[in-house]
PDB file of N, CA and C in Angstrom:
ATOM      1  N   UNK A   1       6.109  31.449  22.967  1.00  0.00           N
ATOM      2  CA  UNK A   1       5.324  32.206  23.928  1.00  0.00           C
ATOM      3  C   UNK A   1       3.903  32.334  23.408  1.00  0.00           C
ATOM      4  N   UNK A   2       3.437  32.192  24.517  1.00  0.00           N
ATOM      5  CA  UNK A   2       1.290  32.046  23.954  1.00  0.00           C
ATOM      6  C   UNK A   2       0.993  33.416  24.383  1.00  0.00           C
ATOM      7  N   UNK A   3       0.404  34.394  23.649  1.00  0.00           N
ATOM      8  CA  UNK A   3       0.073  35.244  23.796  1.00  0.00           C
ATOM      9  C   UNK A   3      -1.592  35.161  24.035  1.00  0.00           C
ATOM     10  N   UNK A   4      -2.616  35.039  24.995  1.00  0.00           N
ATOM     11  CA  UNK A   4      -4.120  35.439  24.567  1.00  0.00           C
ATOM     12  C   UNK A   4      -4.615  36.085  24.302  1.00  0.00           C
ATOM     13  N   UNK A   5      -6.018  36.357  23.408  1.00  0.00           N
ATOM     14  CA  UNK A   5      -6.276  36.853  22.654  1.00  0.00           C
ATOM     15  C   UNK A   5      -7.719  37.842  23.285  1.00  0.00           C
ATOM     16  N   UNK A   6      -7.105  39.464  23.844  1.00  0.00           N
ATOM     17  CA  UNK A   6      -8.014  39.715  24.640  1.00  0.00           C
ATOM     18  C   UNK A   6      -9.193  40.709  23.884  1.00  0.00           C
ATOM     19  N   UNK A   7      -9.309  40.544  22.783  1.00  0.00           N
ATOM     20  CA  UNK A   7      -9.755  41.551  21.526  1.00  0.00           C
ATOM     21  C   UNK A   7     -11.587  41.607  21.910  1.00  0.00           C
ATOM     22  N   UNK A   8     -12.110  42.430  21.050  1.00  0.00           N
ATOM     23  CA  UNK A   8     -13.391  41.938  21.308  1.00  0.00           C
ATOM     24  C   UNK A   8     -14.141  40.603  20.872  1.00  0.00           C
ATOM     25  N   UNK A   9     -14.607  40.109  21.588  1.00  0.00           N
ATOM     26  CA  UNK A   9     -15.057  39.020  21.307  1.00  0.00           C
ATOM     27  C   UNK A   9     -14.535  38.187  21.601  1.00  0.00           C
ATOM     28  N   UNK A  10     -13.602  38.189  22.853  1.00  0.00           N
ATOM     29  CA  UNK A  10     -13.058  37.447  23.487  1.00  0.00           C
ATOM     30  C   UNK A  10     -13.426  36.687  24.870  1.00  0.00           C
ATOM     31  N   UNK A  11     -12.364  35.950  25.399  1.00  0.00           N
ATOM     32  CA  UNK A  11     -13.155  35.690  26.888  1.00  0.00           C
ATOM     33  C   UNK A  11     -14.289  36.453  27.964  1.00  0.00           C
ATOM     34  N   UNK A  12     -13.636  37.612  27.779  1.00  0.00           N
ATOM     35  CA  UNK A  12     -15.014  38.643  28.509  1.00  0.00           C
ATOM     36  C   UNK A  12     -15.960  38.839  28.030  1.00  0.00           C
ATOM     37  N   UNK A  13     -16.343  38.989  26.510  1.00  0.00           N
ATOM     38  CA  UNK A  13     -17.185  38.918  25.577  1.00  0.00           C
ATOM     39  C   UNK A  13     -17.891  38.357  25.272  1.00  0.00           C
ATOM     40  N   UNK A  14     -17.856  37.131  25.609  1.00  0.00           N
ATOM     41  CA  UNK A  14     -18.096  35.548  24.927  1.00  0.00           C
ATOM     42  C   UNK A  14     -19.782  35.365  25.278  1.00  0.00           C
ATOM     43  N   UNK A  15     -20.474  36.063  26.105  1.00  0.00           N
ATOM     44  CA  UNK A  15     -22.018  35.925  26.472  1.00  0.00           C
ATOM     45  C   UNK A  15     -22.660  36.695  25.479  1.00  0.00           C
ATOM     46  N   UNK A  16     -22.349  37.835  25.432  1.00  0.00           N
ATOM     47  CA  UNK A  16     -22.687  38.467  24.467  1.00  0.00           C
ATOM     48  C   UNK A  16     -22.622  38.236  23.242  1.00  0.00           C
ATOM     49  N   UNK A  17     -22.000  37.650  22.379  1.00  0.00           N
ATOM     50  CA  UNK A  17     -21.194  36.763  21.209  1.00  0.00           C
ATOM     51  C   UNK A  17     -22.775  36.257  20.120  1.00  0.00           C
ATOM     52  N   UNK A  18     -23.356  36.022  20.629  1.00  0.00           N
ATOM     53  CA  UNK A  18     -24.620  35.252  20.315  1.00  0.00           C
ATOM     54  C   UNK A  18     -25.483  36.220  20.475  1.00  0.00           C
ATOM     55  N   UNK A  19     -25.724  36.981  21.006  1.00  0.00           N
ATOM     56  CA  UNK A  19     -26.992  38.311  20.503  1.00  0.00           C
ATOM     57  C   UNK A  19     -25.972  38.945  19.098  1.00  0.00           C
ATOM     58  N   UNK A  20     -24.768  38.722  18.809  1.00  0.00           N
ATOM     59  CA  UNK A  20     -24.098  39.719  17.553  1.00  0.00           C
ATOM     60  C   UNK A  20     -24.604  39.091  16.123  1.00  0.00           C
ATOM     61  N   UNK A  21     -25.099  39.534  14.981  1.00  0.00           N
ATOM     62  CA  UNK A  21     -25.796  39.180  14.148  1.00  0.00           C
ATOM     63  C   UNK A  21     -25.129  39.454  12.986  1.00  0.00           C
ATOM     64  N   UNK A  22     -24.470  38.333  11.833  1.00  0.00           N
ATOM     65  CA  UNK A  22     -23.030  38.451  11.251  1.00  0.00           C
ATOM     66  C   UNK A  22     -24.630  39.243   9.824  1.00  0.00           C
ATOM     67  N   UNK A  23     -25.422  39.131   9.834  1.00  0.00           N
ATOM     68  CA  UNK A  23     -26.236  39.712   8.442  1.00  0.00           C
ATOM     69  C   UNK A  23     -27.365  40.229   8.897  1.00  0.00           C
ATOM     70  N   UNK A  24     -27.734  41.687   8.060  1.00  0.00           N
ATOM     71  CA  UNK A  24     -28.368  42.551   8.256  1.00  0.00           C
ATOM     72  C   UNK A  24     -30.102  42.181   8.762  1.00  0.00           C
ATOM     73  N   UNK A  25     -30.729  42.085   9.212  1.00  0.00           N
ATOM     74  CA  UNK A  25     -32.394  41.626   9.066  1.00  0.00           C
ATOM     75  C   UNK A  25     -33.185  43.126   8.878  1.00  0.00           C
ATOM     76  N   UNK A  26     -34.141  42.320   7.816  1.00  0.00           N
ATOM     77  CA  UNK A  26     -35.013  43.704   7.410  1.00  0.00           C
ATOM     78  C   UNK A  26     -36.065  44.090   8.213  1.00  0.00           C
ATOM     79  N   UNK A  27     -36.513  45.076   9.569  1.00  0.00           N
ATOM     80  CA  UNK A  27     -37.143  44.824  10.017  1.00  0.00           C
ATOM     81  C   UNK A  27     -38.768  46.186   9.912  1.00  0.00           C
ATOM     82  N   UNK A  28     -38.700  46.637   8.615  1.00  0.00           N
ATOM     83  CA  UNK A  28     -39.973  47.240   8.308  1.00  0.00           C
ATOM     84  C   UNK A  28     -40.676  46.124   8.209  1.00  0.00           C
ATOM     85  N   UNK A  29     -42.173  46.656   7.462  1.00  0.00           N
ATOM     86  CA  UNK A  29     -43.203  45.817   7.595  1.00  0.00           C
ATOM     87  C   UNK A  29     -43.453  45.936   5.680  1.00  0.00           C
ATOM     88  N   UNK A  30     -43.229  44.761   5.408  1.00  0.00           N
ATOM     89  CA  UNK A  30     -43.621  44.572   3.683  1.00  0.00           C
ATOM     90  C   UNK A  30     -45.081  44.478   3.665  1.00  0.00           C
ATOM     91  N   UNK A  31     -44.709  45.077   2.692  1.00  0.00           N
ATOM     92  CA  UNK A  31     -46.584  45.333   1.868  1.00  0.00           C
ATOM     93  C   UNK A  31     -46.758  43.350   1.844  1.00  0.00           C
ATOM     94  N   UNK A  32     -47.747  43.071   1.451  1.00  0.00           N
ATOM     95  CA  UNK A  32     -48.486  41.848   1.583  1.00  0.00           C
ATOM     96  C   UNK A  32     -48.423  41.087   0.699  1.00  0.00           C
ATOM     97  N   UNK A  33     -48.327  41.657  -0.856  1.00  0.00           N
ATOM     98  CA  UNK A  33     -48.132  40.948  -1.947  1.00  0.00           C
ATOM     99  C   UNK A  33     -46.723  40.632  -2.136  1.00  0.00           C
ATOM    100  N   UNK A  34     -45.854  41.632  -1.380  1.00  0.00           N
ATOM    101  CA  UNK A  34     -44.140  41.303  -1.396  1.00  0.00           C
ATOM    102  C   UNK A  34     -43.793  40.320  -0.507  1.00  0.00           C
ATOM    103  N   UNK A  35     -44.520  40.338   0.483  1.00  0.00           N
ATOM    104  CA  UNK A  35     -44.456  38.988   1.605  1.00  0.00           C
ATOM    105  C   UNK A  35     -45.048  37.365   0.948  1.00  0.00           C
ATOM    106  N   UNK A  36     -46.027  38.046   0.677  1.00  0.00           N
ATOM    107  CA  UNK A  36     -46.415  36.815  -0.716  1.00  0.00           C
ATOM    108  C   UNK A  36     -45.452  36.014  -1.504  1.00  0.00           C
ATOM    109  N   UNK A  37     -45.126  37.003  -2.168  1.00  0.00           N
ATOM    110  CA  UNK A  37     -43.999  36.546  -3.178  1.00  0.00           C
ATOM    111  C   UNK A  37     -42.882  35.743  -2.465  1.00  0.00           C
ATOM    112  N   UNK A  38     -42.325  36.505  -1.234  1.00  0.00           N
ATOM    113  CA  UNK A  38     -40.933  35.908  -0.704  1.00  0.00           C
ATOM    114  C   UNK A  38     -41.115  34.717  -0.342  1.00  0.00           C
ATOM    115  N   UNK A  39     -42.564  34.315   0.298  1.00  0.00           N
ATOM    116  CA  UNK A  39     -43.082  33.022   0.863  1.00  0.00           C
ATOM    117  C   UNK A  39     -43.285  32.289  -0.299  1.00  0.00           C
ATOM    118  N   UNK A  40     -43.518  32.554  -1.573  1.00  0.00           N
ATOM    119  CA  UNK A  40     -43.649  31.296  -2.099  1.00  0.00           C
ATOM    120  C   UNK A  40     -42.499  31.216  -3.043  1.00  0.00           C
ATOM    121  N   UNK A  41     -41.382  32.217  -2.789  1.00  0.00           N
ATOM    122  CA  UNK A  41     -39.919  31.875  -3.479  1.00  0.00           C
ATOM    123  C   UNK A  41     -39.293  30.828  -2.607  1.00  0.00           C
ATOM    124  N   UNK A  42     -39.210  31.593  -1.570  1.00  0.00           N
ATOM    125  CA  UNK A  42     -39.107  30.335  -0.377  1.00  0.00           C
ATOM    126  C   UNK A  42     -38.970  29.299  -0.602  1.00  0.00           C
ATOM    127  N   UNK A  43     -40.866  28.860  -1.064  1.00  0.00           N
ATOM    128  CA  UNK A  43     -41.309  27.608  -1.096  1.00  0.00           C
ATOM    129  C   UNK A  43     -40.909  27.031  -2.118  1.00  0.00           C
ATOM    130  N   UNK A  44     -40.533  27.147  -3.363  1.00  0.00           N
ATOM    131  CA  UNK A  44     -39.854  27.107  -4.506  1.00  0.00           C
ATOM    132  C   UNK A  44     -38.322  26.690  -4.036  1.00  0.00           C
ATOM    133  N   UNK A  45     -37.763  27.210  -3.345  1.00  0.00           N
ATOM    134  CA  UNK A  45     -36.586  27.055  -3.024  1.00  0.00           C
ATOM    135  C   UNK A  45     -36.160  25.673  -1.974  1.00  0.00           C
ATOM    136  N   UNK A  46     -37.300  25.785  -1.417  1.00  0.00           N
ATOM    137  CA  UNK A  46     -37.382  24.147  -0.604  1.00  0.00           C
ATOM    138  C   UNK A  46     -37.317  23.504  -0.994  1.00  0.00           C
ATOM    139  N   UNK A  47     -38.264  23.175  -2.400  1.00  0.00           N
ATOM    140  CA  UNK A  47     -38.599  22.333  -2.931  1.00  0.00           C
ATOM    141  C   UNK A  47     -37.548  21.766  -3.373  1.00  0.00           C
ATOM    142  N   UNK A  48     -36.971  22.362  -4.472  1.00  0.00           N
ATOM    143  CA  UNK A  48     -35.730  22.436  -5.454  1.00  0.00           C
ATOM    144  C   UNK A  48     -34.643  21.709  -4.955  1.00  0.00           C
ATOM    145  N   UNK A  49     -34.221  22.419  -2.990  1.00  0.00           N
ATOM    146  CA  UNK A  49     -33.611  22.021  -2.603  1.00  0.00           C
ATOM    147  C   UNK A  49     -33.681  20.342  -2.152  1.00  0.00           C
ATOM    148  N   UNK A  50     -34.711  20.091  -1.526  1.00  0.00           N
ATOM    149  CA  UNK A  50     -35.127  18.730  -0.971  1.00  0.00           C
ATOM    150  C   UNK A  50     -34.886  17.926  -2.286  1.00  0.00           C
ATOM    151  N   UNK A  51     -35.585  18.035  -3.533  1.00  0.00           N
ATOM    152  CA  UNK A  51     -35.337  17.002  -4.959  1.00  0.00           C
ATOM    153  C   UNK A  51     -34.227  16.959  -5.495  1.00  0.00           C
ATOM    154  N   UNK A  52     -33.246  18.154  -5.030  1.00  0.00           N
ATOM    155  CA  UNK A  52     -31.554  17.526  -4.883  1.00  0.00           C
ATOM    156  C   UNK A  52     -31.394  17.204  -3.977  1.00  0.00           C
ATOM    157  N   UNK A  53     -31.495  16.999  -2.725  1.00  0.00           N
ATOM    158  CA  UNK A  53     -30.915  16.200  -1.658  1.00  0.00           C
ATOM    159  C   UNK A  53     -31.278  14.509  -2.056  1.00  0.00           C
ATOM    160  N   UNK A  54     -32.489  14.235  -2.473  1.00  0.00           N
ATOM    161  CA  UNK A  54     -33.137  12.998  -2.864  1.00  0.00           C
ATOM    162  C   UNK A  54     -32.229  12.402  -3.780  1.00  0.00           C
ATOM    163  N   UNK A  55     -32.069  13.005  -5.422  1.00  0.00           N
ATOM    164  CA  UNK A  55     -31.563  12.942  -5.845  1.00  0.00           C
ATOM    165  C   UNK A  55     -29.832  12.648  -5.735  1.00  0.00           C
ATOM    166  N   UNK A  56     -29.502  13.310  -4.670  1.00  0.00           N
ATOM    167  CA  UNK A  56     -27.810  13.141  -4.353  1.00  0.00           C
ATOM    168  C   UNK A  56     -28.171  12.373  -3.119  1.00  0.00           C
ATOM    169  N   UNK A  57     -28.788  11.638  -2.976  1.00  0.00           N
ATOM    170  CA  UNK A  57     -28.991  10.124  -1.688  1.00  0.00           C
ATOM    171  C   UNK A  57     -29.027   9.066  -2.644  1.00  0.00           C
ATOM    172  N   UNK A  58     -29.780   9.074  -3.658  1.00  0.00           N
ATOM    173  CA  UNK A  58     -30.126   8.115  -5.003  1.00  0.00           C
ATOM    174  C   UNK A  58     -28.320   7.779  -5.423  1.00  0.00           C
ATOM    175  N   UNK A  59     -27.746   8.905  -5.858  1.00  0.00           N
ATOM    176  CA  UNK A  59     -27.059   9.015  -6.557  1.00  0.00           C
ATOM    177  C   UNK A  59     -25.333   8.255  -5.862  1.00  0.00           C
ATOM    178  N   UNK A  60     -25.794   8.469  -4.543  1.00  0.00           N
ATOM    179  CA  UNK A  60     -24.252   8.071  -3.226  1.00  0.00           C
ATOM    180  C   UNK A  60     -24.754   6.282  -2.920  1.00  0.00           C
ATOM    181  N   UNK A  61     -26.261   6.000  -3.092  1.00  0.00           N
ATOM    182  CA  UNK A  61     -26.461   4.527  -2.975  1.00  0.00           C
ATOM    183  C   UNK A  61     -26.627   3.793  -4.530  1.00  0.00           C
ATOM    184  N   UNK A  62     -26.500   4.364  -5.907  1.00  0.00           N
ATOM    185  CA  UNK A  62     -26.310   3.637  -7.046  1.00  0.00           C
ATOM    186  C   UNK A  62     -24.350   3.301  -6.659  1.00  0.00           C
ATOM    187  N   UNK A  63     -23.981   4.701  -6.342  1.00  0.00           N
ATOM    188  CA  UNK A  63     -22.591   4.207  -6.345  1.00  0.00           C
ATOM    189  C   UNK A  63     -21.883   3.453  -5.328  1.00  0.00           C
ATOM    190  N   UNK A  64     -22.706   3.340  -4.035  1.00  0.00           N
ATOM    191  CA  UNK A  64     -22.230   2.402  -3.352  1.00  0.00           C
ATOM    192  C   UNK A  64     -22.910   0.667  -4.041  1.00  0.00           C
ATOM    193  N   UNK A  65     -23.978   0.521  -4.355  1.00  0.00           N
ATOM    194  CA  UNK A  65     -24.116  -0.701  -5.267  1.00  0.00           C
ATOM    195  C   UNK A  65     -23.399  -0.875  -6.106  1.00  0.00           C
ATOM    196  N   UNK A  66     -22.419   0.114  -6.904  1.00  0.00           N
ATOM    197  CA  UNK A  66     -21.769  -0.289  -8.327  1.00  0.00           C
ATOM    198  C   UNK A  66     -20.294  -0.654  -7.435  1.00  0.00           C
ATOM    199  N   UNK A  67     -20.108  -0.026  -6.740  1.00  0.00           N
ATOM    200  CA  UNK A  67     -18.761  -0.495  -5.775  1.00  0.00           C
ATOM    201  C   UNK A  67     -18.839  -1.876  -5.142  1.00  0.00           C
ATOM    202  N   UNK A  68     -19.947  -2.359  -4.432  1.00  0.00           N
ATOM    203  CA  UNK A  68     -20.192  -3.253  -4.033  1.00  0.00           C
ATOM    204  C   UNK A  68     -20.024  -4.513  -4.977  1.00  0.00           C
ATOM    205  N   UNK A  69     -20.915  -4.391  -5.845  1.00  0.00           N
ATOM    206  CA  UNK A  69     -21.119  -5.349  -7.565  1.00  0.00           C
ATOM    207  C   UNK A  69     -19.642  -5.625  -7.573  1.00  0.00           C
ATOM    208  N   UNK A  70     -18.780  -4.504  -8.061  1.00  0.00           N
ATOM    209  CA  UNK A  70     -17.740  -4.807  -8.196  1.00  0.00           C
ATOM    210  C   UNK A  70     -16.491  -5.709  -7.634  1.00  0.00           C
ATOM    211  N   UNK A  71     -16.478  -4.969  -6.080  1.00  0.00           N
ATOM    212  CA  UNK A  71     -15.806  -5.529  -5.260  1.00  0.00           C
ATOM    213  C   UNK A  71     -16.350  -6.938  -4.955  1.00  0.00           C
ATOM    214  N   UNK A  72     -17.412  -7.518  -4.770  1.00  0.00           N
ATOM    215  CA  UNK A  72     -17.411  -8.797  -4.486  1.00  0.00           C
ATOM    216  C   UNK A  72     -17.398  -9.979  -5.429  1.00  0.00           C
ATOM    217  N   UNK A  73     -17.226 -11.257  -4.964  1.00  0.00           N
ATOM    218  CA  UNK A  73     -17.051 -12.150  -5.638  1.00  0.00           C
ATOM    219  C   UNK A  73     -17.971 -12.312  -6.328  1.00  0.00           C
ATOM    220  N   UNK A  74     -18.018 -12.493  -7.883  1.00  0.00           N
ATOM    221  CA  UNK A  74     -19.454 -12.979  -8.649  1.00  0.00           C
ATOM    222  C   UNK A  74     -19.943 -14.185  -8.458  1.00  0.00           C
ATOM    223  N   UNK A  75     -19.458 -15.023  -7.926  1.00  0.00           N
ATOM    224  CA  UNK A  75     -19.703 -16.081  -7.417  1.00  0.00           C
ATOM    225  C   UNK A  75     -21.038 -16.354  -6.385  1.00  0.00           C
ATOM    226  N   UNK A  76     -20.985 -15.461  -5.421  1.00  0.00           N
ATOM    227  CA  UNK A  76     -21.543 -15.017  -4.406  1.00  0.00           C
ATOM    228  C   UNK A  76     -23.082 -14.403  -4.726  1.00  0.00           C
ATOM    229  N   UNK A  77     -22.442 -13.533  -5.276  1.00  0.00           N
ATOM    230  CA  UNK A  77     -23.975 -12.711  -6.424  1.00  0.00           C
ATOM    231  C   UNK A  77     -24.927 -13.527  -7.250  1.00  0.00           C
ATOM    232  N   UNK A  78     -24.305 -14.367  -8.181  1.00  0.00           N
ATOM    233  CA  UNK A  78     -24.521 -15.043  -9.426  1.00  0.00           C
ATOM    234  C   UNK A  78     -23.859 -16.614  -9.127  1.00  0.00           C
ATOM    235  N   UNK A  79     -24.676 -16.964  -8.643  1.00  0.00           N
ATOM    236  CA  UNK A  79     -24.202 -18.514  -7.865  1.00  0.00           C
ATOM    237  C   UNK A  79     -24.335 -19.645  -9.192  1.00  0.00           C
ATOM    238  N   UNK A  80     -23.917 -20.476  -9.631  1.00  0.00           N
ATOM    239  CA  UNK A  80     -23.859 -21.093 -10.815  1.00  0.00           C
ATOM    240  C   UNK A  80     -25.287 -21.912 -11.057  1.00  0.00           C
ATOM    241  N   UNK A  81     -26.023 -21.429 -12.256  1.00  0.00           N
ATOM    242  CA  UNK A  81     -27.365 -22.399 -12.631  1.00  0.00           C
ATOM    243  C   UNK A  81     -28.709 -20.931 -12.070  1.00  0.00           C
ATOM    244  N   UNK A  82     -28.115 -19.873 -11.070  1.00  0.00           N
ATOM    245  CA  UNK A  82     -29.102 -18.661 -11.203  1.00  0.00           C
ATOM    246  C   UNK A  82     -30.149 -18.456 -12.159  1.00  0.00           C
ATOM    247  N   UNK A  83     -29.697 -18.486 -13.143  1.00  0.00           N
ATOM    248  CA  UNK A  83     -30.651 -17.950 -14.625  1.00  0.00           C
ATOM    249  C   UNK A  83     -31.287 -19.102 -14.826  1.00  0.00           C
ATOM    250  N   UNK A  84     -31.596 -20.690 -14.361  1.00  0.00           N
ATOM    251  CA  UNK A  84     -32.173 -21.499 -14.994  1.00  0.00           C
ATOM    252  C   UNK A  84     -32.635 -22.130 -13.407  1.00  0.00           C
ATOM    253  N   UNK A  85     -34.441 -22.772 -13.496  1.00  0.00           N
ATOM    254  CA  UNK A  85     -34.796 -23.437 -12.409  1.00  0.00           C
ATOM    255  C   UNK A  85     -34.198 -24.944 -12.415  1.00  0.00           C
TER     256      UNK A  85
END
């Protein structure tokens, strides 16, 4: 037996659902040098983040080349007389 689920946040609910806000927002007004700061932790934090994303793109295409190397025929790669004109 299917019971539905008429709780809040349910079918009747469901428009409203999206104005509900799962974390607090701070909404005084910060002094200027504290707004400062958060903006360039922020920016610090972008950064950091983006030069690991780079880094873990680098890191998923060395290992798809070392898979590749592997899996194929050396033959193919390294065709016989390569190293000499």
């Amino acid at each position: 037996m299917l019971v539905p689920y008429t709780g809040a946040g349910g079918m009747g609910l469901r428009c409203c659902h999206r104005f509900k806000s799962s974390t607090m927002v701070e909404t005084r007004i910060k002094p200027y040098l504290q707004e400062a700061e958060e903006i360039t932790r922020r920016a610090e934090q972008t950064r950091v983040f983006r030069r690991n994303q780079a880094i873990g793109l680098v890191l998923v295409a060395v290992a798809i080349l070392i898979f590749w190397l592997f899996r194929t025929n050396p033959k193919w790669i390294f065709p016989p007389g390569w190293w000499r004109p």
